[in-house]
PDB file of N, CA and C in Angstrom:
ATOM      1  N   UNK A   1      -9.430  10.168  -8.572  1.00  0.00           N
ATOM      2  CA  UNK A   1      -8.907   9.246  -7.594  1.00  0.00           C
ATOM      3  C   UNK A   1      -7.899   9.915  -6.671  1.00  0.00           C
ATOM      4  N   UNK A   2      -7.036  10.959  -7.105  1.00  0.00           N
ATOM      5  CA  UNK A   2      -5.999  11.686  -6.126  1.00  0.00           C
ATOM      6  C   UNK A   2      -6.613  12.116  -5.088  1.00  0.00           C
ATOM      7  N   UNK A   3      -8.010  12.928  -5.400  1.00  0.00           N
ATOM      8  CA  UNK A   3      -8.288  13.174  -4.495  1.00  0.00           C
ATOM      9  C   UNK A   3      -8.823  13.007  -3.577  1.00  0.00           C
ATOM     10  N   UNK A   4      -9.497  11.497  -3.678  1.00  0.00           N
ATOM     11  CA  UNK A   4     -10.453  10.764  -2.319  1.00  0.00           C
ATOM     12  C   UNK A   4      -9.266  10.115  -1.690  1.00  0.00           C
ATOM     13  N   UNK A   5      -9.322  10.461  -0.245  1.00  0.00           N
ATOM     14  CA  UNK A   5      -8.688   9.152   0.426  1.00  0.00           C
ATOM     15  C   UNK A   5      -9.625   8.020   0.999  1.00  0.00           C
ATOM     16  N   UNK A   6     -10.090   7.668  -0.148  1.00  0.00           N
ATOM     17  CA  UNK A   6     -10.685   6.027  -0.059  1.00  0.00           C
ATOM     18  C   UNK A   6     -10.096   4.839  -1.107  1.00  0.00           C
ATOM     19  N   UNK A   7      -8.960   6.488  -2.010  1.00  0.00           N
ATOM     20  CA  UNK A   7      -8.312   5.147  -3.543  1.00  0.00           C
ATOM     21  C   UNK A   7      -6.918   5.093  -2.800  1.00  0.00           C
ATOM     22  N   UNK A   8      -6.390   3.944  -3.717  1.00  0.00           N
ATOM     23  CA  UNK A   8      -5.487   3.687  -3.664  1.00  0.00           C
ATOM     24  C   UNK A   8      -4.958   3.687  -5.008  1.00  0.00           C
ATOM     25  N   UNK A   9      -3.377   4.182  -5.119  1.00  0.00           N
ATOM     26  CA  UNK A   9      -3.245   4.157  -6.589  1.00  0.00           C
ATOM     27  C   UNK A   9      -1.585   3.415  -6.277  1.00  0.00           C
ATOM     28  N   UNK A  10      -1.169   2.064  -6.752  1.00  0.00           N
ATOM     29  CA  UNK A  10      -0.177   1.586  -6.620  1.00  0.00           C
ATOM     30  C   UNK A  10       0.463   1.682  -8.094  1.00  0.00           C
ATOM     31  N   UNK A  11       1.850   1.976  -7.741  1.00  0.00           N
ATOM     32  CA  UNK A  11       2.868   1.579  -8.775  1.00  0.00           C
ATOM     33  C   UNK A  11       3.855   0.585  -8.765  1.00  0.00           C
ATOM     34  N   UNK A  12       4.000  -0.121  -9.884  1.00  0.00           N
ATOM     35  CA  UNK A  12       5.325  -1.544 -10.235  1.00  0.00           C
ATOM     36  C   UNK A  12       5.747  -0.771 -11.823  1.00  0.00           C
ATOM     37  N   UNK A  13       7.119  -0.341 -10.928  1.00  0.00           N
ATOM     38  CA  UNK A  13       7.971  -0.283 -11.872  1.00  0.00           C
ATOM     39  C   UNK A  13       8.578   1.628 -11.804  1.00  0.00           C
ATOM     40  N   UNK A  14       9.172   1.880 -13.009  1.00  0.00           N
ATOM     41  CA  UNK A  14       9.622   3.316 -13.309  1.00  0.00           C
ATOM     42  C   UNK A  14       8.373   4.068 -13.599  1.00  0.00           C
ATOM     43  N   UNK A  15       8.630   5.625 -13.404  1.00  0.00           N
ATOM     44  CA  UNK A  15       8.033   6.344 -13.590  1.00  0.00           C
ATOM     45  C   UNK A  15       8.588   7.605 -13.902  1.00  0.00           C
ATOM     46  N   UNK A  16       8.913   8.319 -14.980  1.00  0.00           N
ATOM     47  CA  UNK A  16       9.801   9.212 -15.218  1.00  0.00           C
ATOM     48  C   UNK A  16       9.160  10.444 -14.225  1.00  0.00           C
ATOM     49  N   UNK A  17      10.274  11.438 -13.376  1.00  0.00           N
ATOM     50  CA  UNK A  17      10.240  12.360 -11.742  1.00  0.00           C
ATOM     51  C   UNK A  17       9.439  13.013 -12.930  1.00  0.00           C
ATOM     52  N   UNK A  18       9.479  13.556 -13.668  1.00  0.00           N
ATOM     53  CA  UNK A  18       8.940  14.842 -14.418  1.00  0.00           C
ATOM     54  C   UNK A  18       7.046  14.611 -14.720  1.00  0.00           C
ATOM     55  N   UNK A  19       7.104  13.546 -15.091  1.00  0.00           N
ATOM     56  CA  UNK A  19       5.591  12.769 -15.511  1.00  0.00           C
ATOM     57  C   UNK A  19       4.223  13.042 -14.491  1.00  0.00           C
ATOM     58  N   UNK A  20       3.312  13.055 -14.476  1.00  0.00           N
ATOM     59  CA  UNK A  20       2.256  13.134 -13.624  1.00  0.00           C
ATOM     60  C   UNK A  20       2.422  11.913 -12.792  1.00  0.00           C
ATOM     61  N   UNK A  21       2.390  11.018 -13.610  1.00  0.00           N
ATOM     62  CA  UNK A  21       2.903  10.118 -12.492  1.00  0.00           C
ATOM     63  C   UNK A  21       4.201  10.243 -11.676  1.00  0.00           C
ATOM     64  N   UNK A  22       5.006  10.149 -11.532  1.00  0.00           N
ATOM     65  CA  UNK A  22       6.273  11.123 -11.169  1.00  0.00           C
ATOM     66  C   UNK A  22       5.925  11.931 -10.122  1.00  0.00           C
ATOM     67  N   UNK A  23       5.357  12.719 -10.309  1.00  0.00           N
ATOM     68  CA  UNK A  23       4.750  13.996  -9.391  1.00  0.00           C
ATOM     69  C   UNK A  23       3.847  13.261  -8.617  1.00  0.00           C
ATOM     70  N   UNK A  24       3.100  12.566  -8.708  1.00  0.00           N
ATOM     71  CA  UNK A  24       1.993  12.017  -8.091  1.00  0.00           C
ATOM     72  C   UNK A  24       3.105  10.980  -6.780  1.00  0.00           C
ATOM     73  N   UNK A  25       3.780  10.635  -7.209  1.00  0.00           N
ATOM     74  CA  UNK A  25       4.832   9.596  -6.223  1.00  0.00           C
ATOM     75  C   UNK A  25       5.355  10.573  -5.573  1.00  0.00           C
ATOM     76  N   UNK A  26       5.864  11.691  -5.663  1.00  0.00           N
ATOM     77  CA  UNK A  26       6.589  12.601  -5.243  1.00  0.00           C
ATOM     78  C   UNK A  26       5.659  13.216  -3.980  1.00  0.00           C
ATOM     79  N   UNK A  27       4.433  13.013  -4.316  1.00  0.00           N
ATOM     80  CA  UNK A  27       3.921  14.169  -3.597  1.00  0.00           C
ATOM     81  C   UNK A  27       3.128  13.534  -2.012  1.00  0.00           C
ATOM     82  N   UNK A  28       3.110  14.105  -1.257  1.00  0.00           N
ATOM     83  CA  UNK A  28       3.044  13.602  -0.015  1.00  0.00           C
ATOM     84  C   UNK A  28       1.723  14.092   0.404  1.00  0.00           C
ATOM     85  N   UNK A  29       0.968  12.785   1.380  1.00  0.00           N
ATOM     86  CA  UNK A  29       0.040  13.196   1.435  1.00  0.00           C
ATOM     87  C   UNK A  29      -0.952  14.667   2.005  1.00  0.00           C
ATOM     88  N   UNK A  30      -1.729  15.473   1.176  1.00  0.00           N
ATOM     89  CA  UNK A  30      -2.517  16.474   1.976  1.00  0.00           C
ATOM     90  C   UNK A  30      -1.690  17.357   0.976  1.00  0.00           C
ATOM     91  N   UNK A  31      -0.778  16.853  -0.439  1.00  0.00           N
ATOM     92  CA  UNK A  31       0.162  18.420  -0.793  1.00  0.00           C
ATOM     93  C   UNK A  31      -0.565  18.605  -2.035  1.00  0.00           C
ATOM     94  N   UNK A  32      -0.893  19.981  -2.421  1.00  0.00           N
ATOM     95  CA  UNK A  32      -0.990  20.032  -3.811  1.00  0.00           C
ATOM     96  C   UNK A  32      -0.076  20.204  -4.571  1.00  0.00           C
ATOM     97  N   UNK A  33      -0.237  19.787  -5.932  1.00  0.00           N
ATOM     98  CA  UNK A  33       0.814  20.054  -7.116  1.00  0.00           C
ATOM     99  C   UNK A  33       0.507  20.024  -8.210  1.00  0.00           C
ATOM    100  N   UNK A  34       1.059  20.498  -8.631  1.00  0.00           N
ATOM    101  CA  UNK A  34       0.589  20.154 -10.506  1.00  0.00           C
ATOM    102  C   UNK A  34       1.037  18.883 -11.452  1.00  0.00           C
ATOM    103  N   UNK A  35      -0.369  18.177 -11.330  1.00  0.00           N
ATOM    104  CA  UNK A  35      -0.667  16.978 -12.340  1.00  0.00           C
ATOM    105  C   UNK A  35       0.278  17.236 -13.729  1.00  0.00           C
ATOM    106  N   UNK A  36      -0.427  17.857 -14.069  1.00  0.00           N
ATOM    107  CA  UNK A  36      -0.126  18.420 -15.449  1.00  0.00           C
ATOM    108  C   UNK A  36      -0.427  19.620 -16.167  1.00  0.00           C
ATOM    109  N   UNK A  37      -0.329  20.014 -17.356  1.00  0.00           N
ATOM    110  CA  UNK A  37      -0.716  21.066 -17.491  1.00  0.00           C
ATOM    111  C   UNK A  37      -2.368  21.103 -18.396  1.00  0.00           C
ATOM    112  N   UNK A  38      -3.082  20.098 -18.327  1.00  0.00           N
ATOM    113  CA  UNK A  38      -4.343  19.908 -18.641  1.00  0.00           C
ATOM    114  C   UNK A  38      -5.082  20.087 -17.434  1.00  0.00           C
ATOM    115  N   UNK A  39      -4.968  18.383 -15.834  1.00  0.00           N
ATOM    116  CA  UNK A  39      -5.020  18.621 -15.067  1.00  0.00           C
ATOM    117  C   UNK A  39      -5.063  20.094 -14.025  1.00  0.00           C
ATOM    118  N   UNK A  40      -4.195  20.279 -14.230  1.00  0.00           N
ATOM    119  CA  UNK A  40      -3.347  21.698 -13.450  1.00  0.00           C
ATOM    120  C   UNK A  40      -3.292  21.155 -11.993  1.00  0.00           C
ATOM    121  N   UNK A  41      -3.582  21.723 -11.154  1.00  0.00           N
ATOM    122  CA  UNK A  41      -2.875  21.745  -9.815  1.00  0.00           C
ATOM    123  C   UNK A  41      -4.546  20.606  -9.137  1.00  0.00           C
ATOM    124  N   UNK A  42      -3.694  19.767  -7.980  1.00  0.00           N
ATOM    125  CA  UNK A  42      -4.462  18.401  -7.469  1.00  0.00           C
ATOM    126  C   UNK A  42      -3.930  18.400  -6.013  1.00  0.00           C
ATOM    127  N   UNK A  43      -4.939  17.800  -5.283  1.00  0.00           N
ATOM    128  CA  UNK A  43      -4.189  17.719  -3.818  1.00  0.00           C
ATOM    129  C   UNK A  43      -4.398  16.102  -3.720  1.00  0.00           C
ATOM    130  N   UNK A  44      -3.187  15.486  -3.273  1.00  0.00           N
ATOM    131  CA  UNK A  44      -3.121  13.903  -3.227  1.00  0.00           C
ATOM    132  C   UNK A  44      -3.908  13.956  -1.505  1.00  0.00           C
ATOM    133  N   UNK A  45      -4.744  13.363  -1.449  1.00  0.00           N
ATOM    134  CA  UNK A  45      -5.271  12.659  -0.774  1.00  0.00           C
ATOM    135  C   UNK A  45      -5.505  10.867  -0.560  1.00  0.00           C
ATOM    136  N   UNK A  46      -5.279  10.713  -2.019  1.00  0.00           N
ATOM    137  CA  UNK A  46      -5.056   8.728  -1.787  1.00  0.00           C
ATOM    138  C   UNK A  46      -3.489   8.269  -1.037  1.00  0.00           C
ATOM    139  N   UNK A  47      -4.258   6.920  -1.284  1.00  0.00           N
ATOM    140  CA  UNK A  47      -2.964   6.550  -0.519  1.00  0.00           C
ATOM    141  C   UNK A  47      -1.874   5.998  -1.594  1.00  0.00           C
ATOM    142  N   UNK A  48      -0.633   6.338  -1.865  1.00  0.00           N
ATOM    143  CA  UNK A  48      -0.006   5.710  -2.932  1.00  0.00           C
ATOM    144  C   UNK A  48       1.206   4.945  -2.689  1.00  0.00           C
ATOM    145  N   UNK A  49       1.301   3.443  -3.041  1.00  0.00           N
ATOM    146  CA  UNK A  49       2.258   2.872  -2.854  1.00  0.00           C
ATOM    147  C   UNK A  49       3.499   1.796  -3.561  1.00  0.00           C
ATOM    148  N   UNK A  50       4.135   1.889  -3.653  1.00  0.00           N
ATOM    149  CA  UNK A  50       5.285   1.118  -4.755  1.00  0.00           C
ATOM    150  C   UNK A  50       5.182  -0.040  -4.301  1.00  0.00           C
ATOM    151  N   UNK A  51       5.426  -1.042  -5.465  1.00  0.00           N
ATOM    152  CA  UNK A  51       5.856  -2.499  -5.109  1.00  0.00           C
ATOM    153  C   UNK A  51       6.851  -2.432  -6.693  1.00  0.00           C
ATOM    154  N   UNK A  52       8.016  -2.913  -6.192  1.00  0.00           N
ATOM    155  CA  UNK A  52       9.415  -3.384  -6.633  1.00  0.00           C
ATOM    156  C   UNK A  52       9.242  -5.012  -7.362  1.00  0.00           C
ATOM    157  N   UNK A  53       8.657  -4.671  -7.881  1.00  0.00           N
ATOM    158  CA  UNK A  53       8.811  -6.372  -8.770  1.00  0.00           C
ATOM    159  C   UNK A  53       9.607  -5.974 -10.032  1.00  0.00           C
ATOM    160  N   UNK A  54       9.954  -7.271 -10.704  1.00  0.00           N
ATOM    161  CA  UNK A  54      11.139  -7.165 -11.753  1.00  0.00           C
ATOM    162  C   UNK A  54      10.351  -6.882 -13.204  1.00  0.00           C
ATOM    163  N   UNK A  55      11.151  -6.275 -13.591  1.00  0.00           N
ATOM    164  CA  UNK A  55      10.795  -5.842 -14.876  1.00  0.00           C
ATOM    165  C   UNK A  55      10.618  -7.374 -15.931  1.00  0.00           C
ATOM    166  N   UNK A  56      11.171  -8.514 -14.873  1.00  0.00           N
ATOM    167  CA  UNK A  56      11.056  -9.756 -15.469  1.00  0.00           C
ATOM    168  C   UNK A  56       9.741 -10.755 -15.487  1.00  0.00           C
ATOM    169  N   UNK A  57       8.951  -9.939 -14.586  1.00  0.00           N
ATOM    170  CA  UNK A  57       8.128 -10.660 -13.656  1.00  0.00           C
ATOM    171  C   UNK A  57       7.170 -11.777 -14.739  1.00  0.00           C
ATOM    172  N   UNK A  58       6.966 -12.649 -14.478  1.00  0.00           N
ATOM    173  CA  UNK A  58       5.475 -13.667 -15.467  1.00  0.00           C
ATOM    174  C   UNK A  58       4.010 -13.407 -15.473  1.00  0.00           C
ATOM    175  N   UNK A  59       3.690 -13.376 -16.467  1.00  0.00           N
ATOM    176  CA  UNK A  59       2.714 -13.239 -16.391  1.00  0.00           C
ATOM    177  C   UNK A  59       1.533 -13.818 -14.912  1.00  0.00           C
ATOM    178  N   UNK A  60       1.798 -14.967 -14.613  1.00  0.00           N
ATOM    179  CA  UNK A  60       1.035 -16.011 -13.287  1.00  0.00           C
ATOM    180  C   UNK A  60       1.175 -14.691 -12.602  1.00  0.00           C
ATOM    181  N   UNK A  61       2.221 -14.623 -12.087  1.00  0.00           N
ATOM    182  CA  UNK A  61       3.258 -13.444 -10.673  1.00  0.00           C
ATOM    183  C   UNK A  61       2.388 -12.470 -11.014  1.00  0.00           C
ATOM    184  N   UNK A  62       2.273 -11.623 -11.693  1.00  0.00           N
ATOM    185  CA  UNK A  62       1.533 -10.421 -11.690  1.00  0.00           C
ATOM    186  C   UNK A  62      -0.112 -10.773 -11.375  1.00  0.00           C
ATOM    187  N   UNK A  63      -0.587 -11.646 -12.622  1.00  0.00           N
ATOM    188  CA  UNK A  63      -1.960 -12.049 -12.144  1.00  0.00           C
ATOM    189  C   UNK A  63      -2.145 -12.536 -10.673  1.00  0.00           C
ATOM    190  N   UNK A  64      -1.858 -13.128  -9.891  1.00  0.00           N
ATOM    191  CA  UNK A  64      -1.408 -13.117  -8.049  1.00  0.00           C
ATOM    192  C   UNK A  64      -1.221 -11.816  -7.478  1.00  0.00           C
ATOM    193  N   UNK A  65      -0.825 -11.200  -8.176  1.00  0.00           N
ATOM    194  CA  UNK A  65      -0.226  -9.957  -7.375  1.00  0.00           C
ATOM    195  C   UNK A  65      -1.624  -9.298  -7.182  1.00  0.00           C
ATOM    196  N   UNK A  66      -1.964  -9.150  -8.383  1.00  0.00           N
ATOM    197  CA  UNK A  66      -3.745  -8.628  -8.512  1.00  0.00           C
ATOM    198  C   UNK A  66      -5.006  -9.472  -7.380  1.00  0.00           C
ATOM    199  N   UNK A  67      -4.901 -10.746  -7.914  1.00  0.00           N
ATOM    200  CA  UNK A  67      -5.547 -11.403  -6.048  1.00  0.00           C
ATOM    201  C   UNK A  67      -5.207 -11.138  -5.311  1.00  0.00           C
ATOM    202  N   UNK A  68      -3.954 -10.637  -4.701  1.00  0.00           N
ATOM    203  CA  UNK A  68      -3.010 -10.192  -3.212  1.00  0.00           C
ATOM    204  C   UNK A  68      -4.147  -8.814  -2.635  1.00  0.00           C
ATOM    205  N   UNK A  69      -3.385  -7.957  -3.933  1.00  0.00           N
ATOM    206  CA  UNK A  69      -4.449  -6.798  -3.512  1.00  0.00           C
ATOM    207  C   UNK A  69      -5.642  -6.352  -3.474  1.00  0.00           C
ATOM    208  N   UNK A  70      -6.484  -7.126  -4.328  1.00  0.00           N
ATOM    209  CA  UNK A  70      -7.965  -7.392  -4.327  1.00  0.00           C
ATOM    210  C   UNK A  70      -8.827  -5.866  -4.538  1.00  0.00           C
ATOM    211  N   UNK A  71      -8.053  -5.116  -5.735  1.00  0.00           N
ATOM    212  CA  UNK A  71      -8.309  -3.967  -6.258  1.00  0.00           C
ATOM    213  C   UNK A  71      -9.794  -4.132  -6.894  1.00  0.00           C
ATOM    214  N   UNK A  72      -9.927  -2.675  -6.523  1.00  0.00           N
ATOM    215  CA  UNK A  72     -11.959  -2.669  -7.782  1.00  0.00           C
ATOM    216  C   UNK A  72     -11.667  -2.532  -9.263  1.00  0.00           C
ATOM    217  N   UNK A  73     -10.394  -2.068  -9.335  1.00  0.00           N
ATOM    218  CA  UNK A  73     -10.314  -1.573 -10.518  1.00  0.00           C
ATOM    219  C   UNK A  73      -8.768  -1.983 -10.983  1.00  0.00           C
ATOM    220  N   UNK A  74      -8.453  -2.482 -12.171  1.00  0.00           N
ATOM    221  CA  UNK A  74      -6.928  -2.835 -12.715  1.00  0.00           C
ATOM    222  C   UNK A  74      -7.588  -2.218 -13.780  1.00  0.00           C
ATOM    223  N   UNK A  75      -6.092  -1.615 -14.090  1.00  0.00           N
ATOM    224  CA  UNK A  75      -5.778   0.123 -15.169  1.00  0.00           C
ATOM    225  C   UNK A  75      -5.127  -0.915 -16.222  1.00  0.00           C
ATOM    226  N   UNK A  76      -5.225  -1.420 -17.274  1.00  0.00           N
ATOM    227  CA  UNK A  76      -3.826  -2.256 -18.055  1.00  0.00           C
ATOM    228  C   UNK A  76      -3.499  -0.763 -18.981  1.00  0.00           C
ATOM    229  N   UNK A  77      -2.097  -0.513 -18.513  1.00  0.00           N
ATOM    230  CA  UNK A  77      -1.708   0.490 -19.862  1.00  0.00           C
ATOM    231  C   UNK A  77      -0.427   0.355 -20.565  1.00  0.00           C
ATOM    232  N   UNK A  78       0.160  -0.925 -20.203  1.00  0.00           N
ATOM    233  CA  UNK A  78       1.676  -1.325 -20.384  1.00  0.00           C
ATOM    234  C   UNK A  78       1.285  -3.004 -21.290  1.00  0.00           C
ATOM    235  N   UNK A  79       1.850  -2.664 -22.837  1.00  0.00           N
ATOM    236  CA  UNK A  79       2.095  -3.791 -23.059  1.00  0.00           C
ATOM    237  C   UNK A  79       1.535  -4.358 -24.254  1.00  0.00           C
ATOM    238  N   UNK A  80       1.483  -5.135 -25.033  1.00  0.00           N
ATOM    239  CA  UNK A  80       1.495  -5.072 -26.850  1.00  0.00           C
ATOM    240  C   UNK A  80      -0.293  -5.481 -26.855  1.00  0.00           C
ATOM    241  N   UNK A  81      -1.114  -5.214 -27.246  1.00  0.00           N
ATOM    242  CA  UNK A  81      -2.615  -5.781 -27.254  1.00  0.00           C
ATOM    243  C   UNK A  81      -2.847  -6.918 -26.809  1.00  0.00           C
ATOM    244  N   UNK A  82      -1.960  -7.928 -27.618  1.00  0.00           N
ATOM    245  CA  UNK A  82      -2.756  -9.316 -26.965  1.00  0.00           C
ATOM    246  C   UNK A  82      -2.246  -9.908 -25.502  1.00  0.00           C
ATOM    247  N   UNK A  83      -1.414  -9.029 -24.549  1.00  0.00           N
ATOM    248  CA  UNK A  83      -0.772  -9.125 -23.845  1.00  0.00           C
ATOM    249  C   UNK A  83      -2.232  -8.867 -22.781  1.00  0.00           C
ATOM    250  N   UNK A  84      -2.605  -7.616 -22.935  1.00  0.00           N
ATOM    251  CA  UNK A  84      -3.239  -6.690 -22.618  1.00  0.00           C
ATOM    252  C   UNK A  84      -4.358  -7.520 -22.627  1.00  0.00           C
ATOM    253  N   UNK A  85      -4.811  -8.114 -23.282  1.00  0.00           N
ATOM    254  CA  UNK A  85      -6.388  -9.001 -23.477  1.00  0.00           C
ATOM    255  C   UNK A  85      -6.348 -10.228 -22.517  1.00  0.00           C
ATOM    256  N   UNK A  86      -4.765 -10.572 -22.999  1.00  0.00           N
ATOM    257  CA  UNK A  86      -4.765 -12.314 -21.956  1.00  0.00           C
ATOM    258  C   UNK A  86      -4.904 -11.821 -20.477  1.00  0.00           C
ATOM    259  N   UNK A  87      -4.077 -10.437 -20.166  1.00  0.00           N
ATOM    260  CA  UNK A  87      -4.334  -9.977 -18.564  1.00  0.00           C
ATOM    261  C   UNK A  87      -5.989  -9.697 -18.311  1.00  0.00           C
ATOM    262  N   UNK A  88      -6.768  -9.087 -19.520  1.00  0.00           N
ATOM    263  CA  UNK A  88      -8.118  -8.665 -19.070  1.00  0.00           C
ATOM    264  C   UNK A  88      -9.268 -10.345 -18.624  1.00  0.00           C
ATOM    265  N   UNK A  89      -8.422 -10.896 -19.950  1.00  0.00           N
ATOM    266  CA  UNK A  89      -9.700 -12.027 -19.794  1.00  0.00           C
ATOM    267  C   UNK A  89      -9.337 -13.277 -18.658  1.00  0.00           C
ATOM    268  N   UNK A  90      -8.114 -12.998 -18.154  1.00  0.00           N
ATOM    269  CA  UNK A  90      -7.875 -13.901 -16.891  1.00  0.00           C
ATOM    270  C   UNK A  90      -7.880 -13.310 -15.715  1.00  0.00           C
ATOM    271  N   UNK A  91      -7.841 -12.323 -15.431  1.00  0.00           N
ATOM    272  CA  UNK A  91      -8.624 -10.970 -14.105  1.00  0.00           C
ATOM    273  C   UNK A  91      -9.885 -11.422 -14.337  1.00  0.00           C
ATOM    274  N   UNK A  92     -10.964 -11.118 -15.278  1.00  0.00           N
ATOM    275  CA  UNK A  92     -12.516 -11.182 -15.648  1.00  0.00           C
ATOM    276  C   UNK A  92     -12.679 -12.796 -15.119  1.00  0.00           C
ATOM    277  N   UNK A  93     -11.926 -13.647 -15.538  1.00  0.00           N
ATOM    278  CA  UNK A  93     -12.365 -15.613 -15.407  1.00  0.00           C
ATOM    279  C   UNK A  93     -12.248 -15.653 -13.749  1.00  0.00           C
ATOM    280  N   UNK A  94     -10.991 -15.013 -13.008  1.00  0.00           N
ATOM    281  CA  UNK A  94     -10.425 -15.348 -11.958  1.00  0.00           C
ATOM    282  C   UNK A  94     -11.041 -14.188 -10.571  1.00  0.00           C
ATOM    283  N   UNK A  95     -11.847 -13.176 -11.222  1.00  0.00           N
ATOM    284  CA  UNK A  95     -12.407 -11.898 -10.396  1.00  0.00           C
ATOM    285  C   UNK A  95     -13.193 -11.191 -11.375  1.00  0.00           C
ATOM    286  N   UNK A  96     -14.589 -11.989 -11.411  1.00  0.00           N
ATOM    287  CA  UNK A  96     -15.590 -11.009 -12.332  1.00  0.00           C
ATOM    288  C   UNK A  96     -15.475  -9.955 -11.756  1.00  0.00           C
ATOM    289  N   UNK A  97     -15.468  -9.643 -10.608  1.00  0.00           N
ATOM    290  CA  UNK A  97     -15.858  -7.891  -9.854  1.00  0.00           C
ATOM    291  C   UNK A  97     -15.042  -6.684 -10.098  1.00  0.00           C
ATOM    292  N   UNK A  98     -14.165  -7.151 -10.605  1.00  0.00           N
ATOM    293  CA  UNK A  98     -13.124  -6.331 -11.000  1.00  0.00           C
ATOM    294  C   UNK A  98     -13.310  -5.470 -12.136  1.00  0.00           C
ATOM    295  N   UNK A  99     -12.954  -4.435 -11.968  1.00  0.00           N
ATOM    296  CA  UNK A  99     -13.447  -3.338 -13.107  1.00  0.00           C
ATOM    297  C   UNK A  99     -12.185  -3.490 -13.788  1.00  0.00           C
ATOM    298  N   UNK A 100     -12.161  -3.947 -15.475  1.00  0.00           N
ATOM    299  CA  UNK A 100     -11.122  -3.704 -15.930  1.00  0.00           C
ATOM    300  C   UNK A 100     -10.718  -2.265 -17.162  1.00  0.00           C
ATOM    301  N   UNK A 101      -9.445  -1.084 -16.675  1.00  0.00           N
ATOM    302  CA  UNK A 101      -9.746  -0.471 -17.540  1.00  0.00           C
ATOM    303  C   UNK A 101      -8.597  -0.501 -18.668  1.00  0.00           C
ATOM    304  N   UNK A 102      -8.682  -0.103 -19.920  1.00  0.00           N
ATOM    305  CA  UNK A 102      -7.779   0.133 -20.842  1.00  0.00           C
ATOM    306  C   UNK A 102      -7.938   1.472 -21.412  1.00  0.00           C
ATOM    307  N   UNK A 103      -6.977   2.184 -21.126  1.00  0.00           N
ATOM    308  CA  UNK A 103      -7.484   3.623 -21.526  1.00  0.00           C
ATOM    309  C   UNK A 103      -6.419   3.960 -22.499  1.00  0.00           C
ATOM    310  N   UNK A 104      -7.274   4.909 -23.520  1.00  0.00           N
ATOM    311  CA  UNK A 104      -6.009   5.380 -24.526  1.00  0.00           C
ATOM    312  C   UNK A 104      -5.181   6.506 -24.719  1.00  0.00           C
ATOM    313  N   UNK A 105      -4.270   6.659 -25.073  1.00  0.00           N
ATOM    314  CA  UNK A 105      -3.328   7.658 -24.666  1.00  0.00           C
ATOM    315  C   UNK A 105      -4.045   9.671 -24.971  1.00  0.00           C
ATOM    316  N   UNK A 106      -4.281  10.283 -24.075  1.00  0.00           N
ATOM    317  CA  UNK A 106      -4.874  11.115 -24.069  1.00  0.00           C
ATOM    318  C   UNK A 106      -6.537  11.296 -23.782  1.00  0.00           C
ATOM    319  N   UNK A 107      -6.581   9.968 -23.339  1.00  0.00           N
ATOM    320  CA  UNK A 107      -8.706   9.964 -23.258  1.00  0.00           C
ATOM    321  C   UNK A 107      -8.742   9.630 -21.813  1.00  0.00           C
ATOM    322  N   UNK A 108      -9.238  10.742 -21.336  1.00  0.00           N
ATOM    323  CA  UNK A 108      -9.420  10.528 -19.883  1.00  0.00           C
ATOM    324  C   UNK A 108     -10.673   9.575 -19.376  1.00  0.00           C
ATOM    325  N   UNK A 109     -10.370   8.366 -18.443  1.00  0.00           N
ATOM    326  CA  UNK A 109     -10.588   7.687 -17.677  1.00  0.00           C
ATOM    327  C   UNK A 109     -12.133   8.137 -16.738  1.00  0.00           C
ATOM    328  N   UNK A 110     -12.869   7.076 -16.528  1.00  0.00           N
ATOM    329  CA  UNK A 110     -14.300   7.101 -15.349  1.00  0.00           C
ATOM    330  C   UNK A 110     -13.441   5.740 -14.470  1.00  0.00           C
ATOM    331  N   UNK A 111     -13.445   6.113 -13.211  1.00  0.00           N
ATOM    332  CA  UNK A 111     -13.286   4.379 -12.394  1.00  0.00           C
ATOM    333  C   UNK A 111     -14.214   4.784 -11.556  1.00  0.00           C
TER     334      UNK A 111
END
């Protein structure tokens, strides 16, 4: 995804500067850098953008936020399982088209 500029990859919330993600916010478009040290070096070509919502936010608020932007794909990687299921199966009721992913820590991702 970094490297097509046809994705978009948005962030809500922290992201530790050091992290791939981190680096990925950092990095401006057309620059390469190093992802990580699996990755290794990536040139951002998407478009990447922050939204500032509260670490308080409700569940409704976020699910809206997801209609706002009308993404192909929601990533869930924040949040206790059944948290994680109530977000998948009310995205799926409210936007079948939506690709939903849950990926596990170290298993790289298809979108």
């Amino acid at each position: 995804m970094i490297g097509d500029e046809k994705q978009n990859i948005f962030f809500v919330g922290y992201a530790d500067p050091d992290s791939p993600a981190g680096r990925l916010r950092a990095a401006k478009q057309g620059e390469t850098f190093v992802f990580s040290p699996r990755a290794g070096r990536v040139t951002r070509n998407c478009n990447v953008q922050d939204f500032d919502l509260t670490a308080h936010a409700n569940r409704e608020d976020l699910l809206e936020f997801v209609g706002r932007v009308s993404p192909r794909a929601v990533l869930l990687g924040h949040g206790d399982k059944p948290s994680r299921q109530w977000f998948e199966e009310s995205i799926r009721e409210r936007w079948p088209k939506i690709k939903i992913l849950q990926p596990q820590p170290g298993v790289p991702i298809q979108v």
